[in-house]
PDB file of N, CA and C in Angstrom:
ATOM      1  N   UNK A   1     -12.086  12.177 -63.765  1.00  0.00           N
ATOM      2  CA  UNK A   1     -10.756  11.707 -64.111  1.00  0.00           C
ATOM      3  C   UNK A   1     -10.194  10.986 -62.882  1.00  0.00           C
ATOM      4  N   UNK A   2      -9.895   9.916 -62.826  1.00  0.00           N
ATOM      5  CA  UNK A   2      -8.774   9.110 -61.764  1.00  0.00           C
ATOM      6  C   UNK A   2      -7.561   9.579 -61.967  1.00  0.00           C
ATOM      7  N   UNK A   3      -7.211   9.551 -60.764  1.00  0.00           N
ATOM      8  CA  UNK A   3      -5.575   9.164 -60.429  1.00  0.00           C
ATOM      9  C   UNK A   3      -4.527   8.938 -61.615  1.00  0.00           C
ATOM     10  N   UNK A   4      -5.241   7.651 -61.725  1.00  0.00           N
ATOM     11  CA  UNK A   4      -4.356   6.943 -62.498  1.00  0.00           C
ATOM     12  C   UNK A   4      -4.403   7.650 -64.158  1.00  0.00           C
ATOM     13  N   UNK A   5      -5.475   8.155 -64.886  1.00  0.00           N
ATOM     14  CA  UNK A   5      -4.964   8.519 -65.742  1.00  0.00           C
ATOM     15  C   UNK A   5      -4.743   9.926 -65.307  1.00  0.00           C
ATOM     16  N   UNK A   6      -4.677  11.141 -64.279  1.00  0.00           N
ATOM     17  CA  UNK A   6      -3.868  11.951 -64.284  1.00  0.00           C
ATOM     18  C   UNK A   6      -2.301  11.832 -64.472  1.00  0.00           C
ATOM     19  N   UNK A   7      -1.995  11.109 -64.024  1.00  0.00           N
ATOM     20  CA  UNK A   7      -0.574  10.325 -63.417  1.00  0.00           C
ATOM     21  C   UNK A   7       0.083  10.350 -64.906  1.00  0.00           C
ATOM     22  N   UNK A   8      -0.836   9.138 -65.631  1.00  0.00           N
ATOM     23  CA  UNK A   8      -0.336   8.718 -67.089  1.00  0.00           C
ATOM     24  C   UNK A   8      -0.060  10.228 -67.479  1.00  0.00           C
ATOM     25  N   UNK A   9      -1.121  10.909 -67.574  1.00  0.00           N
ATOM     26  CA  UNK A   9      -1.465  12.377 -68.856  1.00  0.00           C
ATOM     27  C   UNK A   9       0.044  13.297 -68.221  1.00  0.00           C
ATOM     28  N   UNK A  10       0.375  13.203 -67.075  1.00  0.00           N
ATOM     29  CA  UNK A  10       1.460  13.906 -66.458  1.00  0.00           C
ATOM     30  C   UNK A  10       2.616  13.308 -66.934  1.00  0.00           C
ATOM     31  N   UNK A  11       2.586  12.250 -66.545  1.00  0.00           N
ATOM     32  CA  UNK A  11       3.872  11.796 -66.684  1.00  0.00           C
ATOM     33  C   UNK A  11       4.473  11.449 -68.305  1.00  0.00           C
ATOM     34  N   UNK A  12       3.059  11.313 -69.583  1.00  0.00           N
ATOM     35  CA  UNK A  12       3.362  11.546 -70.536  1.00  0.00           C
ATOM     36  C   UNK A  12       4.207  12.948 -71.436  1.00  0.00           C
ATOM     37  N   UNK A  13       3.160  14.220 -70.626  1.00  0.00           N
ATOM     38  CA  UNK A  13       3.798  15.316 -70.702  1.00  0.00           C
ATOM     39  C   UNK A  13       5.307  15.584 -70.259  1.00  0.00           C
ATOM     40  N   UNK A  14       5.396  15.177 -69.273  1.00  0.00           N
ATOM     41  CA  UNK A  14       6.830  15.653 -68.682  1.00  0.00           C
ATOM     42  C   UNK A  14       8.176  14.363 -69.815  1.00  0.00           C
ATOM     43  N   UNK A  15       7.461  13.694 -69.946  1.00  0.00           N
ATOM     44  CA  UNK A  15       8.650  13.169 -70.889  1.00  0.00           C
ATOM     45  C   UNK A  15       8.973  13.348 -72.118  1.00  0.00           C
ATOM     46  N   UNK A  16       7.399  14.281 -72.678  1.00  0.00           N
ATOM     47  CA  UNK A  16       8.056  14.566 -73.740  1.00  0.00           C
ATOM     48  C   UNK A  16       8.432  16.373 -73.768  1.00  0.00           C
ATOM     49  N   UNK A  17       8.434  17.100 -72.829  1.00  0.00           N
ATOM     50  CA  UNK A  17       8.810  18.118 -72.551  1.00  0.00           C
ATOM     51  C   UNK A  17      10.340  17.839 -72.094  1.00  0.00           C
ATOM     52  N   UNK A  18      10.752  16.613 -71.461  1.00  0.00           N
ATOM     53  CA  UNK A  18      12.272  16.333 -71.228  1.00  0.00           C
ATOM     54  C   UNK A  18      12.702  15.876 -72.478  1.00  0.00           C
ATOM     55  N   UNK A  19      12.279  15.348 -73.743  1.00  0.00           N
ATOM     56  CA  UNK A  19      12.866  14.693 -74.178  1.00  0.00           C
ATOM     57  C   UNK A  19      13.257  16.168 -75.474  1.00  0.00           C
ATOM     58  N   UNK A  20      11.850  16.775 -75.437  1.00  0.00           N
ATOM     59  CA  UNK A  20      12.645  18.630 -76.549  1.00  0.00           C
ATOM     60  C   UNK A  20      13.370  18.990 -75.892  1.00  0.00           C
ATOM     61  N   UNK A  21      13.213  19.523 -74.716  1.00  0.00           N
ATOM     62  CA  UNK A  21      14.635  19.969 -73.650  1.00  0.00           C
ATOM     63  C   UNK A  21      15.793  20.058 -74.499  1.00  0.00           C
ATOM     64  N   UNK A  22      15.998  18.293 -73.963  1.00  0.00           N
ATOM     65  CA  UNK A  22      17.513  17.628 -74.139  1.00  0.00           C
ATOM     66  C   UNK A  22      17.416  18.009 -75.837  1.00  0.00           C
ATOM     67  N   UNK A  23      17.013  17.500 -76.544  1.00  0.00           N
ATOM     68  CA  UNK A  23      17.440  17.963 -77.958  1.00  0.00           C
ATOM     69  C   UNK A  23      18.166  19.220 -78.293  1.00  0.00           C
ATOM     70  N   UNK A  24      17.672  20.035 -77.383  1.00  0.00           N
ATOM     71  CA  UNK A  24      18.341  21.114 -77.683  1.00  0.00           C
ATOM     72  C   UNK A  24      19.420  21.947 -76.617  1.00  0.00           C
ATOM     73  N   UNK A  25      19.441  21.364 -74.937  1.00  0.00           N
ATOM     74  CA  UNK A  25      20.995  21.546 -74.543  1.00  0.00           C
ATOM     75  C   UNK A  25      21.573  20.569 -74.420  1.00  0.00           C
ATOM     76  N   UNK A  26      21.037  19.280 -74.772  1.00  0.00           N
ATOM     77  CA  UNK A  26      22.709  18.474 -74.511  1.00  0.00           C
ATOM     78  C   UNK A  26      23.617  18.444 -75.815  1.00  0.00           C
ATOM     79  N   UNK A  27      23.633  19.487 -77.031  1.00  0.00           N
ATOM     80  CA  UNK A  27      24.362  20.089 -77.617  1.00  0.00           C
ATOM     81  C   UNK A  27      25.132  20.976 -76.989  1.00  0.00           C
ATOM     82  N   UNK A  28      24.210  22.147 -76.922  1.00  0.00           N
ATOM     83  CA  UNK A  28      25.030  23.274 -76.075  1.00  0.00           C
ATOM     84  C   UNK A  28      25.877  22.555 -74.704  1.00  0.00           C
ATOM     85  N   UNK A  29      25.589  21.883 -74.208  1.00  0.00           N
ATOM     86  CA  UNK A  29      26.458  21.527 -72.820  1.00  0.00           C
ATOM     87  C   UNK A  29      27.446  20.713 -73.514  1.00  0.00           C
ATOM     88  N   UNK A  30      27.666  20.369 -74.410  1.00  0.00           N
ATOM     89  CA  UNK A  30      28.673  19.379 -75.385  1.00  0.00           C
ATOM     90  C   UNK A  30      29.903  20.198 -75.675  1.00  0.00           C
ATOM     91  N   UNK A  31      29.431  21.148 -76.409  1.00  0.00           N
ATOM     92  CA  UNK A  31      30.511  22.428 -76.560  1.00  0.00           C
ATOM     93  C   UNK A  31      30.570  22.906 -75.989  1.00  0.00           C
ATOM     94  N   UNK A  32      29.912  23.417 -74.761  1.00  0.00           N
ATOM     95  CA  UNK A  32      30.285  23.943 -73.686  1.00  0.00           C
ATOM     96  C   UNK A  32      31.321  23.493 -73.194  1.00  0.00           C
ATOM     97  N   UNK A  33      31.392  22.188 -72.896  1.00  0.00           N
ATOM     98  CA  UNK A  33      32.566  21.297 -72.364  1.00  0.00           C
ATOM     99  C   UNK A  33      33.252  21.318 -73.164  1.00  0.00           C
ATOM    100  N   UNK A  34      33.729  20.882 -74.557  1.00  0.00           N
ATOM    101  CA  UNK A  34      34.436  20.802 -75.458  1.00  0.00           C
ATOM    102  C   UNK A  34      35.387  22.353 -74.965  1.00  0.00           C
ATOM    103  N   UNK A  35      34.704  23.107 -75.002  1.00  0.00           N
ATOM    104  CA  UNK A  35      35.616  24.768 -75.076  1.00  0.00           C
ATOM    105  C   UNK A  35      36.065  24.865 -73.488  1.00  0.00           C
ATOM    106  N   UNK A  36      35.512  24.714 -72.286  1.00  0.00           N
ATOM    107  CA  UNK A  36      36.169  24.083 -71.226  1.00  0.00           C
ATOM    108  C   UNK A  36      37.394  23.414 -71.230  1.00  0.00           C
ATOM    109  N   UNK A  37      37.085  22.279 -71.849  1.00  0.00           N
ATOM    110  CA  UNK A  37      38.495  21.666 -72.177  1.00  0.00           C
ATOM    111  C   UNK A  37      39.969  22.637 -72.603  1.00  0.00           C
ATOM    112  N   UNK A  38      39.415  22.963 -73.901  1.00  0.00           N
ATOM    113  CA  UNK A  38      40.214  23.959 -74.342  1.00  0.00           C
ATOM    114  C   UNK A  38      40.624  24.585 -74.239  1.00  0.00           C
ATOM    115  N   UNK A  39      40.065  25.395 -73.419  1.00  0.00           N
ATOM    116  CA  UNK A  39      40.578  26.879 -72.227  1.00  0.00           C
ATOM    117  C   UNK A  39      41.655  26.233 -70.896  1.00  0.00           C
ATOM    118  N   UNK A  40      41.206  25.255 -71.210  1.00  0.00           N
ATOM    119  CA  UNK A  40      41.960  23.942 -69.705  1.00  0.00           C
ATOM    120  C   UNK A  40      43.022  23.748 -70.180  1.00  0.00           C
ATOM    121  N   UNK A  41      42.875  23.688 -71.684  1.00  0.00           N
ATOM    122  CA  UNK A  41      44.220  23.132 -72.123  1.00  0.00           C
ATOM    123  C   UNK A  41      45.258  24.423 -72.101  1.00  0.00           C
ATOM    124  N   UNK A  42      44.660  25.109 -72.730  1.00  0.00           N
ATOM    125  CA  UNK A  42      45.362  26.597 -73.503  1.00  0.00           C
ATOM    126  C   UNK A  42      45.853  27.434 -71.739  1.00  0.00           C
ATOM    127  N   UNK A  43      44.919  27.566 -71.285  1.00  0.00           N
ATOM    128  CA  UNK A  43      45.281  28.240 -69.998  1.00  0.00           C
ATOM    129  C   UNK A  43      44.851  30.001 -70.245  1.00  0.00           C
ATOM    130  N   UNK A  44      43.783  29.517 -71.263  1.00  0.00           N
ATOM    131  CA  UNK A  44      43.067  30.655 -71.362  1.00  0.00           C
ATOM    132  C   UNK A  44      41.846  30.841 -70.350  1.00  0.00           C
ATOM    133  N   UNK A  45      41.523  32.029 -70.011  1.00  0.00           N
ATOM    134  CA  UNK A  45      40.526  32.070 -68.927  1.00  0.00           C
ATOM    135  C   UNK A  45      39.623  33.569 -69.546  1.00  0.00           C
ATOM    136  N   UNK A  46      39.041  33.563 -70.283  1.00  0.00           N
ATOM    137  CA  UNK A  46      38.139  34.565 -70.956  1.00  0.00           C
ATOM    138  C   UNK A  46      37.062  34.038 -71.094  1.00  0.00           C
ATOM    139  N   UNK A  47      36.217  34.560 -69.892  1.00  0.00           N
ATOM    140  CA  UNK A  47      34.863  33.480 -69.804  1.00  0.00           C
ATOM    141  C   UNK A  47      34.132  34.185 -70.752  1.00  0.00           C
ATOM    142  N   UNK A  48      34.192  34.739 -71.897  1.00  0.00           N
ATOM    143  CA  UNK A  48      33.479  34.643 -72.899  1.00  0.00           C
ATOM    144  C   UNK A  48      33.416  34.323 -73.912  1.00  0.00           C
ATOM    145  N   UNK A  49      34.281  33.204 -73.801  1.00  0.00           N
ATOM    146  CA  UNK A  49      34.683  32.641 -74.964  1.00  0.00           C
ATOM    147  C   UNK A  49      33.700  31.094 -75.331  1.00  0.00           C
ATOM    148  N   UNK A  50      33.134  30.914 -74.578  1.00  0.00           N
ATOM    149  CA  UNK A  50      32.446  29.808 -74.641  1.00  0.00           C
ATOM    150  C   UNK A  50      30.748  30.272 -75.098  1.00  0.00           C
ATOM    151  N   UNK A  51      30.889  31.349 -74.967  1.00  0.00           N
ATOM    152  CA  UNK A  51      29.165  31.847 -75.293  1.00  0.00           C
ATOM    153  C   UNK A  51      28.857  32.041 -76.997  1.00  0.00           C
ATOM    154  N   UNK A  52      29.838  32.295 -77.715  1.00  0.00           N
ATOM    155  CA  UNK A  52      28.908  32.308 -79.351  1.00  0.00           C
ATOM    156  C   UNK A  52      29.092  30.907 -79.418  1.00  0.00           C
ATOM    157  N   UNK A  53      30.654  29.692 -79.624  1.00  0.00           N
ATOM    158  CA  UNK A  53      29.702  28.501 -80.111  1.00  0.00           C
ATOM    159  C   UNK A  53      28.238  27.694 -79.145  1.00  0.00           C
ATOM    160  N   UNK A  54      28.684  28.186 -78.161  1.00  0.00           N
ATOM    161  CA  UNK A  54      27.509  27.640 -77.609  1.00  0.00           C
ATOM    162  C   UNK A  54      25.799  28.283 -78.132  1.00  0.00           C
ATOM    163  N   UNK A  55      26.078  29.283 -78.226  1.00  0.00           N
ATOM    164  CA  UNK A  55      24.838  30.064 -78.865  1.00  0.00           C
ATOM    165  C   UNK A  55      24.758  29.876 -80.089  1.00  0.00           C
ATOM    166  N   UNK A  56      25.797  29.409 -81.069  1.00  0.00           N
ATOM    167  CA  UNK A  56      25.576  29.061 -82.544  1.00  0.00           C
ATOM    168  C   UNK A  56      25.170  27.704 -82.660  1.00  0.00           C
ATOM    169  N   UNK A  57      25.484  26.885 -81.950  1.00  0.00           N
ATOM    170  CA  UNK A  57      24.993  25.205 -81.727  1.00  0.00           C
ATOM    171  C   UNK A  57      23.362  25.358 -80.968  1.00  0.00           C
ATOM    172  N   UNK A  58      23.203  26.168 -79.801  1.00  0.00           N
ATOM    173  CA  UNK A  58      22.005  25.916 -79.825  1.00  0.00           C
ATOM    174  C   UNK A  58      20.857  26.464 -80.675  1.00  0.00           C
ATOM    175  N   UNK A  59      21.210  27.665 -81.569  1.00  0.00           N
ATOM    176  CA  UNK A  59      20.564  27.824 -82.785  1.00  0.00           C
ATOM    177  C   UNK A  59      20.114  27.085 -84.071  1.00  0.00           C
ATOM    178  N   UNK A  60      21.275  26.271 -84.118  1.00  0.00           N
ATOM    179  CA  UNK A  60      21.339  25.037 -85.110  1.00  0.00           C
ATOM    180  C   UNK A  60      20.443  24.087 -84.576  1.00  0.00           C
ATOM    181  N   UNK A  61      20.619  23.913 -83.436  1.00  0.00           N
ATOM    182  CA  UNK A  61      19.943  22.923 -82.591  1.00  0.00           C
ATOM    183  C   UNK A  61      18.083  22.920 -82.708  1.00  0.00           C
ATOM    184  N   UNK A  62      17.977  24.427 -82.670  1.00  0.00           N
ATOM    185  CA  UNK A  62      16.210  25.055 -82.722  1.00  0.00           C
ATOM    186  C   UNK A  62      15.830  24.847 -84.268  1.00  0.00           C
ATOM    187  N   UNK A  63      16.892  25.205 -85.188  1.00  0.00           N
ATOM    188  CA  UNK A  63      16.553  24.544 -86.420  1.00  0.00           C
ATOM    189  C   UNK A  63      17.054  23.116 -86.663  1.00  0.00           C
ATOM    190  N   UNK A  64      17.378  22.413 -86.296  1.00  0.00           N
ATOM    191  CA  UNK A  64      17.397  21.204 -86.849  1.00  0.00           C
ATOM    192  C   UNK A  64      16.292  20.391 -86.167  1.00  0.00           C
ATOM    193  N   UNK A  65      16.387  20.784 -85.268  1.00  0.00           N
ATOM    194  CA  UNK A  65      15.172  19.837 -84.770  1.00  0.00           C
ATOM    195  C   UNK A  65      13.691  20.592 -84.226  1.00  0.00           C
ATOM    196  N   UNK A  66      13.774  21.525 -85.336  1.00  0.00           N
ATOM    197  CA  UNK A  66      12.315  22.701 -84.681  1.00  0.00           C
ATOM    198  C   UNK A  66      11.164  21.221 -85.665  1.00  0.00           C
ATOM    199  N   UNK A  67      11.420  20.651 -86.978  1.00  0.00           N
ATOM    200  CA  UNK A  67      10.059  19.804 -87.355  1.00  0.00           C
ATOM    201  C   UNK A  67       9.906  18.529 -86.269  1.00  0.00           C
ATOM    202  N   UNK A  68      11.004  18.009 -86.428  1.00  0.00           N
ATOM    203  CA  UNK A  68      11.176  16.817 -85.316  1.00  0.00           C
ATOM    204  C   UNK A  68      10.312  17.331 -84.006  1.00  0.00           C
ATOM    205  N   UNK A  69      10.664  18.550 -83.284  1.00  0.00           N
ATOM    206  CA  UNK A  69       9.439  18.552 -82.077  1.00  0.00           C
ATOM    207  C   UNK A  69       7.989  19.363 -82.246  1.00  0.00           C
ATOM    208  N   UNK A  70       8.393  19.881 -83.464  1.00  0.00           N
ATOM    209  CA  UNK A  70       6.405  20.290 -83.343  1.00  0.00           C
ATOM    210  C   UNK A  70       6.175  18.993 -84.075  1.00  0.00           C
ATOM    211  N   UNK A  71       6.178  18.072 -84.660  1.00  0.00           N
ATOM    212  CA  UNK A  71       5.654  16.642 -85.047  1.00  0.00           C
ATOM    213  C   UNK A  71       5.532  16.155 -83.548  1.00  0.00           C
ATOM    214  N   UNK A  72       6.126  15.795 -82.642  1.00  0.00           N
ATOM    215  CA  UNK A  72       6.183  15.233 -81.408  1.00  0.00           C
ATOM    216  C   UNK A  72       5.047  15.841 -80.562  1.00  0.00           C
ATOM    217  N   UNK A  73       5.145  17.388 -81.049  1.00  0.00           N
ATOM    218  CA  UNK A  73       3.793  18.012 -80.022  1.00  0.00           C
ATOM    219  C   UNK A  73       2.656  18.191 -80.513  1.00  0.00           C
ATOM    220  N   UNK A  74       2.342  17.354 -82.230  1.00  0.00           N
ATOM    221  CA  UNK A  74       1.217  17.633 -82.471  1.00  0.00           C
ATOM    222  C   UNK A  74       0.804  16.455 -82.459  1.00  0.00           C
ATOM    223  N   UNK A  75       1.360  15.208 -82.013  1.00  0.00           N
ATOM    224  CA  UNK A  75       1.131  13.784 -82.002  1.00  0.00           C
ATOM    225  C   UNK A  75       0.526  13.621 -80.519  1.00  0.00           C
ATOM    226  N   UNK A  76       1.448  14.646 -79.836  1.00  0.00           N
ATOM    227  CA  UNK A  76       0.720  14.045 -78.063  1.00  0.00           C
ATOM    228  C   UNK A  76      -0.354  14.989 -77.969  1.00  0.00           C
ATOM    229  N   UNK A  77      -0.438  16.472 -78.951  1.00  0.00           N
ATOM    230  CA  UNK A  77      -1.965  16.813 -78.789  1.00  0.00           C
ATOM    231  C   UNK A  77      -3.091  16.099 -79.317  1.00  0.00           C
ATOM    232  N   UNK A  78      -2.719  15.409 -80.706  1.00  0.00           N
ATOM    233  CA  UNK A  78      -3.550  14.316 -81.242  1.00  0.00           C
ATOM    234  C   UNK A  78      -3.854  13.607 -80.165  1.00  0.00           C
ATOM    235  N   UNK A  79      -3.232  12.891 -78.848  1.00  0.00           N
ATOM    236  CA  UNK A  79      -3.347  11.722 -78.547  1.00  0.00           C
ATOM    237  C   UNK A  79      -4.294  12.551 -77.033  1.00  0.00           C
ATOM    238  N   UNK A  80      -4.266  13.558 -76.804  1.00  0.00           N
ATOM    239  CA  UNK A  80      -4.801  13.977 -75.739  1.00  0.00           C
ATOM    240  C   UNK A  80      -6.098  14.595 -76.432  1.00  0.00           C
ATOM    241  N   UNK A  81      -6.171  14.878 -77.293  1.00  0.00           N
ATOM    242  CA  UNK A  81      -7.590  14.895 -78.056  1.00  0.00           C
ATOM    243  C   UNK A  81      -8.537  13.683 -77.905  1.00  0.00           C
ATOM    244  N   UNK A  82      -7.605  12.528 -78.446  1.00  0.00           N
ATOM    245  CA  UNK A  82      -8.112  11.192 -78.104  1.00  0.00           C
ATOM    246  C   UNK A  82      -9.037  10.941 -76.671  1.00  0.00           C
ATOM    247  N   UNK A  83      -8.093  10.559 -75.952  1.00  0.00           N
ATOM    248  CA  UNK A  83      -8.405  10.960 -74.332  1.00  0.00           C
ATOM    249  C   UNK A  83      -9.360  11.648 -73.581  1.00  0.00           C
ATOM    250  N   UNK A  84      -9.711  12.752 -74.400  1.00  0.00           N
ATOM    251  CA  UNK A  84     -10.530  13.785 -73.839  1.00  0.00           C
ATOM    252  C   UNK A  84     -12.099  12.895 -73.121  1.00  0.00           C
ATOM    253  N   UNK A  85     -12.275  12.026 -74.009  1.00  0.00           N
ATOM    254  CA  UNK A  85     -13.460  11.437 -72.927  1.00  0.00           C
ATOM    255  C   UNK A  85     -12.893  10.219 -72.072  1.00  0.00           C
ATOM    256  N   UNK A  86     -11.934   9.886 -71.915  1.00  0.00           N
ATOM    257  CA  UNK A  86     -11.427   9.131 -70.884  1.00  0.00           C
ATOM    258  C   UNK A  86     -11.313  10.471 -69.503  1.00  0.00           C
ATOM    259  N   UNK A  87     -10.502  11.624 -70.101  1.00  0.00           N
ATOM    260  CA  UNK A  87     -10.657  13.002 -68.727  1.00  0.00           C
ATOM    261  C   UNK A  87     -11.822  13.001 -68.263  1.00  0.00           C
ATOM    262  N   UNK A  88     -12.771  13.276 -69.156  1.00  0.00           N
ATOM    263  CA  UNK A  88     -13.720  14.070 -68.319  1.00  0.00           C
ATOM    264  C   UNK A  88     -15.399  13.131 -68.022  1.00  0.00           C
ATOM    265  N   UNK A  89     -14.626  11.642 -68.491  1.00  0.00           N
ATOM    266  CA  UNK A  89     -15.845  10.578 -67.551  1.00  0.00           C
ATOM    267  C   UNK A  89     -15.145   9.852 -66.364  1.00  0.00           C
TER     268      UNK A  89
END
């Protein structure tokens, strides 16, 4: 294996490991902030008030987009299947 396609096979992985990530907290950090706000506004300070919607959005979040990323991770295992004799000549 070269360099260069380690590099690719890495740097393919890590983007699509960033890109499920984000699917599923840049919700939660959305309402997170949203209820921040709110507490900002209200002048409420009960730091537990931000933990069920945030935990109910990122639940929604694991189901709404649980087909969307196992399709995504069975496409880049397809494609690293592919590859497999580009690795190991």
């Amino acid at each position: 294996m070269t360099p260069e396609v380690f590099v690719e096979l890495f740097r393919d992985a890590l983007w699509m490991v960033l890109i499920l990530v984000c699917a599923i907290v840049v919700p939660s950090l959305l309402v997170g902030l949203v209820v921040a706000i709110f507490q900002a506004a209200t002048s409420i300070n009960e730091q537990t008030l931000s933990f069920l919607p945030r935990l109910i959005v990122t639940i929604l979040a694991l189901i709404g987009f649980a087909h969307w990323g196992t399709q995504m991770m069975m496409e880049f295992f397809y494609e690293m299947i592919e590859r497999l004799p580009q690795v190991l000549w």
